[in-house]
Protein backbone atom coordinates (compact mmCIF):
# COMPACT_ATOMS: atom_id res chain seq x y z
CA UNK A 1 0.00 0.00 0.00
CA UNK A 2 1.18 3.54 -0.52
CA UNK A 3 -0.03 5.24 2.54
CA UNK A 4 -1.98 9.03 2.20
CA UNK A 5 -0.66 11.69 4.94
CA UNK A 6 -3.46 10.52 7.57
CA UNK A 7 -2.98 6.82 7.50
CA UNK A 8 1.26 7.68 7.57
CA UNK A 9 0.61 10.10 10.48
CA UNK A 10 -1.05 7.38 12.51
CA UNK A 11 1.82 4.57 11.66
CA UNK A 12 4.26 7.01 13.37
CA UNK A 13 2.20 7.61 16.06
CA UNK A 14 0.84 3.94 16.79
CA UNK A 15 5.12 3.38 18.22
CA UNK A 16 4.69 6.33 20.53
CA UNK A 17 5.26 6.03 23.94
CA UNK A 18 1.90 6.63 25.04
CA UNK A 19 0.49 3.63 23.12
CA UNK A 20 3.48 1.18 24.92
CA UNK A 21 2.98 2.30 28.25
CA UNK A 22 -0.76 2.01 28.01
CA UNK A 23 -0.71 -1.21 26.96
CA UNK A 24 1.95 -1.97 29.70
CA UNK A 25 0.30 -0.58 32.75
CA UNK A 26 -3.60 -1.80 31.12
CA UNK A 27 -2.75 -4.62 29.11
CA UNK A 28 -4.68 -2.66 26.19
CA UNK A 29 -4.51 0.47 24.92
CA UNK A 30 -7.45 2.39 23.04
CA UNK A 31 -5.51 4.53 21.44
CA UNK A 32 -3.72 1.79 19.58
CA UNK A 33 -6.80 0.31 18.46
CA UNK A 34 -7.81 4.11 17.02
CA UNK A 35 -4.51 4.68 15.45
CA UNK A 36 -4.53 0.91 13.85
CA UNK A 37 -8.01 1.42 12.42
CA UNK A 38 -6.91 4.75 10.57
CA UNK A 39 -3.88 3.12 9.09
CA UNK A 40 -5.38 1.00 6.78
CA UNK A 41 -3.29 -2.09 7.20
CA UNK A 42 -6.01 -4.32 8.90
CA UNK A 43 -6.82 -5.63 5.28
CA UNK A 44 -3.57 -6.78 4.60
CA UNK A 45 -3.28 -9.03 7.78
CA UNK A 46 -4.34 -12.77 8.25
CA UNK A 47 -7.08 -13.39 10.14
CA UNK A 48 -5.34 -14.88 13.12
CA UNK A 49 -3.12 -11.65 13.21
CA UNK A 50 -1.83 -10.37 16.99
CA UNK A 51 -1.55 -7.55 17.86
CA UNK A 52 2.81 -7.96 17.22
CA UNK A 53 2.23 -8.35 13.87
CA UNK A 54 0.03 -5.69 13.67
CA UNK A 55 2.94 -3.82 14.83
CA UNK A 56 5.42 -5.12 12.18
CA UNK A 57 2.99 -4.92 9.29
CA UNK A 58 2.74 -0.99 10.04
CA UNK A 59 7.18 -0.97 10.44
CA UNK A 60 7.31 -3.02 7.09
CA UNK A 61 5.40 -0.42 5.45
CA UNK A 62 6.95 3.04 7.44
CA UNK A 63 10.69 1.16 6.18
CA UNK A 64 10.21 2.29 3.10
CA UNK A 65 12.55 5.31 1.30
CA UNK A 66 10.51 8.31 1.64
CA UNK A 67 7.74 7.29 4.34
CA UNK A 68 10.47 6.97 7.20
CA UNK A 69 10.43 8.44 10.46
CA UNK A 70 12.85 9.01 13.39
CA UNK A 71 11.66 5.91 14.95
CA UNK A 72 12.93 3.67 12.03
CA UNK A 73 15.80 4.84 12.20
CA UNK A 74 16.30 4.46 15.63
CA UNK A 75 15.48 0.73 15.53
CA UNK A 76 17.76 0.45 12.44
CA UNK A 77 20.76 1.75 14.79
CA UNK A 78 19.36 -0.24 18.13
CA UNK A 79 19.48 -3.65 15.59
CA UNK A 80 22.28 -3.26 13.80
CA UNK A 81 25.07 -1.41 16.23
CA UNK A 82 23.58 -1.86 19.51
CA UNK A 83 22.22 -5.64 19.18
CA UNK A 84 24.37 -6.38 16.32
CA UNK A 85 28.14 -5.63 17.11
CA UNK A 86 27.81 -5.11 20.50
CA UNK A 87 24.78 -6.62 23.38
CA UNK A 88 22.77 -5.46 26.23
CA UNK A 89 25.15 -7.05 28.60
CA UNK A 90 28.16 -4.82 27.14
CA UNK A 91 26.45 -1.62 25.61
CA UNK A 92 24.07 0.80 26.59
CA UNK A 93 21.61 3.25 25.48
CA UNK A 94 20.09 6.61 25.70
CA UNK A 95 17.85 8.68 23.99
CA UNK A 96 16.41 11.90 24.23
CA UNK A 97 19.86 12.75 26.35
CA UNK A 98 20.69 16.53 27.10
CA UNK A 99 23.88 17.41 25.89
CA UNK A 100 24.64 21.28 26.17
CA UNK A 101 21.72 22.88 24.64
CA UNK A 102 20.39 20.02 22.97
CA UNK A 103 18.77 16.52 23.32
CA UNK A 104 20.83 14.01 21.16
CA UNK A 105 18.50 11.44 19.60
CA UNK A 106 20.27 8.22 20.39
CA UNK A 107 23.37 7.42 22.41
CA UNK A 108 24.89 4.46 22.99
CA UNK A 109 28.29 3.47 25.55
CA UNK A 110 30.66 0.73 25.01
CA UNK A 111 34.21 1.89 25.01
CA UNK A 112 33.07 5.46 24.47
CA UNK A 113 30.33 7.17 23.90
CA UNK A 114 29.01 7.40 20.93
CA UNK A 115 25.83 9.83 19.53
CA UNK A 116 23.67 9.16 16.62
CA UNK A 117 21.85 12.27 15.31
CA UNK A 118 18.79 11.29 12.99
CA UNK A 119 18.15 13.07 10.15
CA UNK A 120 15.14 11.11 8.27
CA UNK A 121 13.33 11.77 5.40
CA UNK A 122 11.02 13.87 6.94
CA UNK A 123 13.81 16.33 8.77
CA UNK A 124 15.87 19.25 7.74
CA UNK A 125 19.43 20.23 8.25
CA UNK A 126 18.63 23.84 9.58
CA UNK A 127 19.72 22.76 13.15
CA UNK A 128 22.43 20.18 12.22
CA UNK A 129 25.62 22.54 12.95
CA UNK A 130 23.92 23.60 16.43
CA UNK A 131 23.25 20.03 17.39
CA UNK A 132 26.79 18.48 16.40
CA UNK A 133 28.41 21.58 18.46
CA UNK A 134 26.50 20.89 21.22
CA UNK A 135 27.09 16.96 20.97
CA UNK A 136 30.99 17.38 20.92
CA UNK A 137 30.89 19.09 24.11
CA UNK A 138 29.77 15.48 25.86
CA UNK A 139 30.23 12.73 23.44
CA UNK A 140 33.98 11.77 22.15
CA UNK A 141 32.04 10.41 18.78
CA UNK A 142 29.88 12.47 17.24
CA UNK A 143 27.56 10.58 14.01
CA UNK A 144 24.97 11.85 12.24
CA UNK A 145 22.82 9.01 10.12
CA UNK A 146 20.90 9.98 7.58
CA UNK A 147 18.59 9.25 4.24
CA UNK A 148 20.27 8.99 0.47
CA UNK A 149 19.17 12.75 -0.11
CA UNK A 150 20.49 13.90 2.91
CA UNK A 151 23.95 12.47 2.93
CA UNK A 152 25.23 15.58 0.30
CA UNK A 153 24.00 18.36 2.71
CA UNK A 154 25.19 16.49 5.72
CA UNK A 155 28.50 16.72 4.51
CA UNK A 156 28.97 20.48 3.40
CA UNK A 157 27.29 20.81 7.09
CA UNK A 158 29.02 19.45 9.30
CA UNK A 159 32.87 19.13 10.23
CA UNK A 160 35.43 16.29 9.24
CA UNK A 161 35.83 14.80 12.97
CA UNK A 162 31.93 13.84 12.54
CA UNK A 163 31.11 10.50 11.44
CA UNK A 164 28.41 10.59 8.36
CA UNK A 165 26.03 7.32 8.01
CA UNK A 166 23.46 6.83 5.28
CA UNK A 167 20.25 4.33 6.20
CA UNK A 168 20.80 2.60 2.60
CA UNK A 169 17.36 1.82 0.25
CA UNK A 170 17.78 -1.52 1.01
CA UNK A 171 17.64 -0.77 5.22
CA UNK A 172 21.09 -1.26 5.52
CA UNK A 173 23.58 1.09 7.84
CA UNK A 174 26.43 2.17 5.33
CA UNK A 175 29.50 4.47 6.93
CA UNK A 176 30.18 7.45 4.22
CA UNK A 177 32.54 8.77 6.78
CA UNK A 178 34.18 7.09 10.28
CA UNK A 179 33.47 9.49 13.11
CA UNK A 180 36.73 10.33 15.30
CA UNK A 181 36.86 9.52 19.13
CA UNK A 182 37.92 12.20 20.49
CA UNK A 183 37.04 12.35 24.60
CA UNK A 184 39.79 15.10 25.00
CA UNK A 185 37.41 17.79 23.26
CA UNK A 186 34.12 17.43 25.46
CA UNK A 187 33.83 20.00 28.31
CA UNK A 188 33.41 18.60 31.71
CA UNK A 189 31.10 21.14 32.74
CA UNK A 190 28.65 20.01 30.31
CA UNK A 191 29.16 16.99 30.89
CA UNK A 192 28.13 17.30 34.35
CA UNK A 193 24.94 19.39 33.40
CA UNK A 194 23.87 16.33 31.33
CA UNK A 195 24.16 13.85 34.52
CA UNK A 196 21.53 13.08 37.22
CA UNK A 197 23.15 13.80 40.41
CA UNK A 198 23.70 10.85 41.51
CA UNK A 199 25.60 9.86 38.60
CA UNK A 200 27.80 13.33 39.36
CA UNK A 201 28.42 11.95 42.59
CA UNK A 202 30.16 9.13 41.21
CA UNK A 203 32.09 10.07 38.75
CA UNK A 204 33.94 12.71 41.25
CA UNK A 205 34.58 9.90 43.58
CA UNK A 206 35.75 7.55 40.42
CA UNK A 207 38.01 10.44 39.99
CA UNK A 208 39.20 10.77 43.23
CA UNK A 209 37.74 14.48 43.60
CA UNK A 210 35.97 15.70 46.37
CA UNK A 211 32.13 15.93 46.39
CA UNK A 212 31.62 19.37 48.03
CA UNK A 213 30.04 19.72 51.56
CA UNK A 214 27.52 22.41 51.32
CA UNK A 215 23.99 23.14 51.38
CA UNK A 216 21.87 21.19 48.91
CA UNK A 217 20.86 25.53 47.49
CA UNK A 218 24.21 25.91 46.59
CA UNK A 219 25.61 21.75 45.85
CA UNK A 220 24.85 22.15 41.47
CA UNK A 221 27.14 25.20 41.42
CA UNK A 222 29.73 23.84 43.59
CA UNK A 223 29.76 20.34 41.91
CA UNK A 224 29.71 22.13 38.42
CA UNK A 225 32.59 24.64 39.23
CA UNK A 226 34.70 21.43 40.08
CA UNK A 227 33.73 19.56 36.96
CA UNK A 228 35.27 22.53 35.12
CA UNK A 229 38.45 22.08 36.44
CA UNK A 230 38.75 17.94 35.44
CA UNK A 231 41.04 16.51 32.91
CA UNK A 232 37.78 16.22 29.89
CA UNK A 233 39.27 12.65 29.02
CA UNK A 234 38.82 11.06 32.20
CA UNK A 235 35.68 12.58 33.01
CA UNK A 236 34.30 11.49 29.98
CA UNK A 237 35.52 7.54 30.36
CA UNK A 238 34.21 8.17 33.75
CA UNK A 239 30.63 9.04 32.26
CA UNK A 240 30.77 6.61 30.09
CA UNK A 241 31.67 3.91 32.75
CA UNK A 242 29.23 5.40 35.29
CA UNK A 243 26.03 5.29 32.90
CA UNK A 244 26.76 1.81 31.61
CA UNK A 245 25.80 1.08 35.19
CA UNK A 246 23.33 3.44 36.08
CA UNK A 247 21.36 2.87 32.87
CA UNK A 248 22.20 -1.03 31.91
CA UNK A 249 19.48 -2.55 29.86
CA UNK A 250 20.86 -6.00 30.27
CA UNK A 251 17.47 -6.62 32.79
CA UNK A 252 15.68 -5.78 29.58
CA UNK A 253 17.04 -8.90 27.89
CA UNK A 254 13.99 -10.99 28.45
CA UNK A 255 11.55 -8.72 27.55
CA UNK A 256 12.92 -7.56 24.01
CA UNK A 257 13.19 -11.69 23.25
CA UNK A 258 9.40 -12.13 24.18
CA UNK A 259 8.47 -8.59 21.76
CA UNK A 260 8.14 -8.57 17.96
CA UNK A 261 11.32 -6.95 16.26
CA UNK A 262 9.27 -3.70 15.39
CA UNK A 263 9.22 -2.96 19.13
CA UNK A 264 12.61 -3.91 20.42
CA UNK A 265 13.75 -0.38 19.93
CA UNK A 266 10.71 0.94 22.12
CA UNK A 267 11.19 -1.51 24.65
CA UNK A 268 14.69 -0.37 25.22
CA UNK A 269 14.10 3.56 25.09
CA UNK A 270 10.24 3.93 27.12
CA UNK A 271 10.75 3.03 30.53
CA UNK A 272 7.84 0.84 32.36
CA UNK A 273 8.28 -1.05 35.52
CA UNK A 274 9.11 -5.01 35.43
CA UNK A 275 6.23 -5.81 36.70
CA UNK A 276 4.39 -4.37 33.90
CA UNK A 277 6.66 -6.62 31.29
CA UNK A 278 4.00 -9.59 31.88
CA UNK A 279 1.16 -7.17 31.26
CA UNK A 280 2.87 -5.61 27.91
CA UNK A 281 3.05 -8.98 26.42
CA UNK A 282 -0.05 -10.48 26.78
CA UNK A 283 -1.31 -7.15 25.15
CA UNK A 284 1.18 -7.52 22.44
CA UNK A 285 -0.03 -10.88 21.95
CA UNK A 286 -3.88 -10.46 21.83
CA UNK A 287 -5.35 -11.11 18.44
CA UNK A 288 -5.93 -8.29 16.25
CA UNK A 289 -9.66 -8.48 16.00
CA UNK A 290 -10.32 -8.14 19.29
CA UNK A 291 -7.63 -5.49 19.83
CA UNK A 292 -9.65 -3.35 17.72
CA UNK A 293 -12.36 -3.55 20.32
CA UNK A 294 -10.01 -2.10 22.24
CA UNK A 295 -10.71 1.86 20.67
């Protein structure tokens, strides 16, 4: 099918995160049974259809040059770097991370850190040079993946440190240009401003720096001020080291092996609580006539 703007608007929306955590804290969601209906794609599925492949029939179709959105290629990077050369047990990832001004789309930690800034089909380039500034100031590798006609632009945009990757016709991850790791340019002071506090905490003792005894009013600008004075290199393996624990998705493991492969980048980047996992399942595996009910 060649989708009209309505039924592509609803495809994108139907792997938000208010359609996964409904169905994880309800075990249905109504909103996914609205935003299936207006799709169209109902025809095209069997009759003993779940809800899962439901799910991939509307990914099959928003894979396609020209129709995709930041959430493809956010699962293209999740399968294919994330679950492909490295593993939950080893990696990590983050999206929607501050970093200086910004909020980088996708992040993942192994050795380093590395950022992947989407630029899909349906994006433009005016904020490209902000965002990569902003990116180098926290992350030693700084990527920006993007569609066949944006690869050009990206290029002429941004500088020759940052890596350039093209999401191929064919849904394959092709490097036009290897990023370069380099942790010595971030600035600890950002890098502080994009941890929790607790996180902070720990990479100052990691260090072997002193966490500053004041009152709580005046502990971000004390913290911050001796951030600034850190050798960038170590703080950043320190970050890097520090969130691998703090956000590990290896306890995620078992729930991304019981979810259709159109939702293992949502499972890994919406949180809902474990006990909810059980709950998210059985909705993903209700058939798809009665999940229509559901709206």
């Amino acid at each position: 099918m060649v989708p009209d703007a309505s039924q592509l608007a609803a495809m994108s929306r139907l792997f938000s995160s208010a359609v996964f955590r409904e169905m994880a804290t309800r075990g249905r969601s109504a909103i996914f049974g609205r935003l299936f209906g207006l799709t169209g794609v109902q025809d095209a599925c069997p009759a003993d259809a779940t809800v899962g492949n439901g799910f991939d029939a509307v990914f099959s179709v928003l894979k396609r040059v020209g129709l995709r959105d930041e959430y493809v290629y956010r699962a293209a990077v999740t399968h294919k770097v994330l679950m492909g050369k490295h593993s939950l047990r080893t990696a990590a990832m983050l999206t929607e991370f501050r970093a200086g001004a910004c909020k980088a789309d996708l992040v993942i930690l192994n050795g380093t850190a590395t950022v992947f800034e989407i630029k899909s089909e349906r994006d433009s380039l005016a904020r490209l040079a902000n965002q990569v500034a902003n990116y180098k100031k926290v992350f030693a590798s700084v990527n920006v993946i993007a569609s066949e006609a944006h690869v050009a632009g990206v290029l002429e945009t941004v500088p020759e440190d940052v890596g350039v990757i093209c999401l191929s016709r064919r849904y394959q991850i092709q490097t036009v240009r290897d990023a370069e790791d380099r942790p010595d340019r971030v600035c600890p002071a950002t890098v502080f401003e994009s941890l929790r506090s607790a996180e902070a905490r720990a990479v100052l003792t990691m260090l072997g720096a002193a966490i500053p005894e004041v009152p709580n009013t005046q502990a971000y600008a004390a913290m911050r001020a001796i951030f600034a004075e850190l050798d960038p290199t170590k703080v950043h393996l320190a970050m890097v080291t520090t969130l691998k624990r703090t956000r590990n998705l290896a306890p995620l493991s078992d729930l991304v092996d019981r979810l259709p492969p159109s939702l293992h980048a949502a499972a890994l980047s919406i949180q809902v609580c474990r006990r909810e996992h059980d709950r998210l399942v059985k909705a993903v595996s209700t058939p798809l006539a009665c999940a229509m009910a559901w709206a």
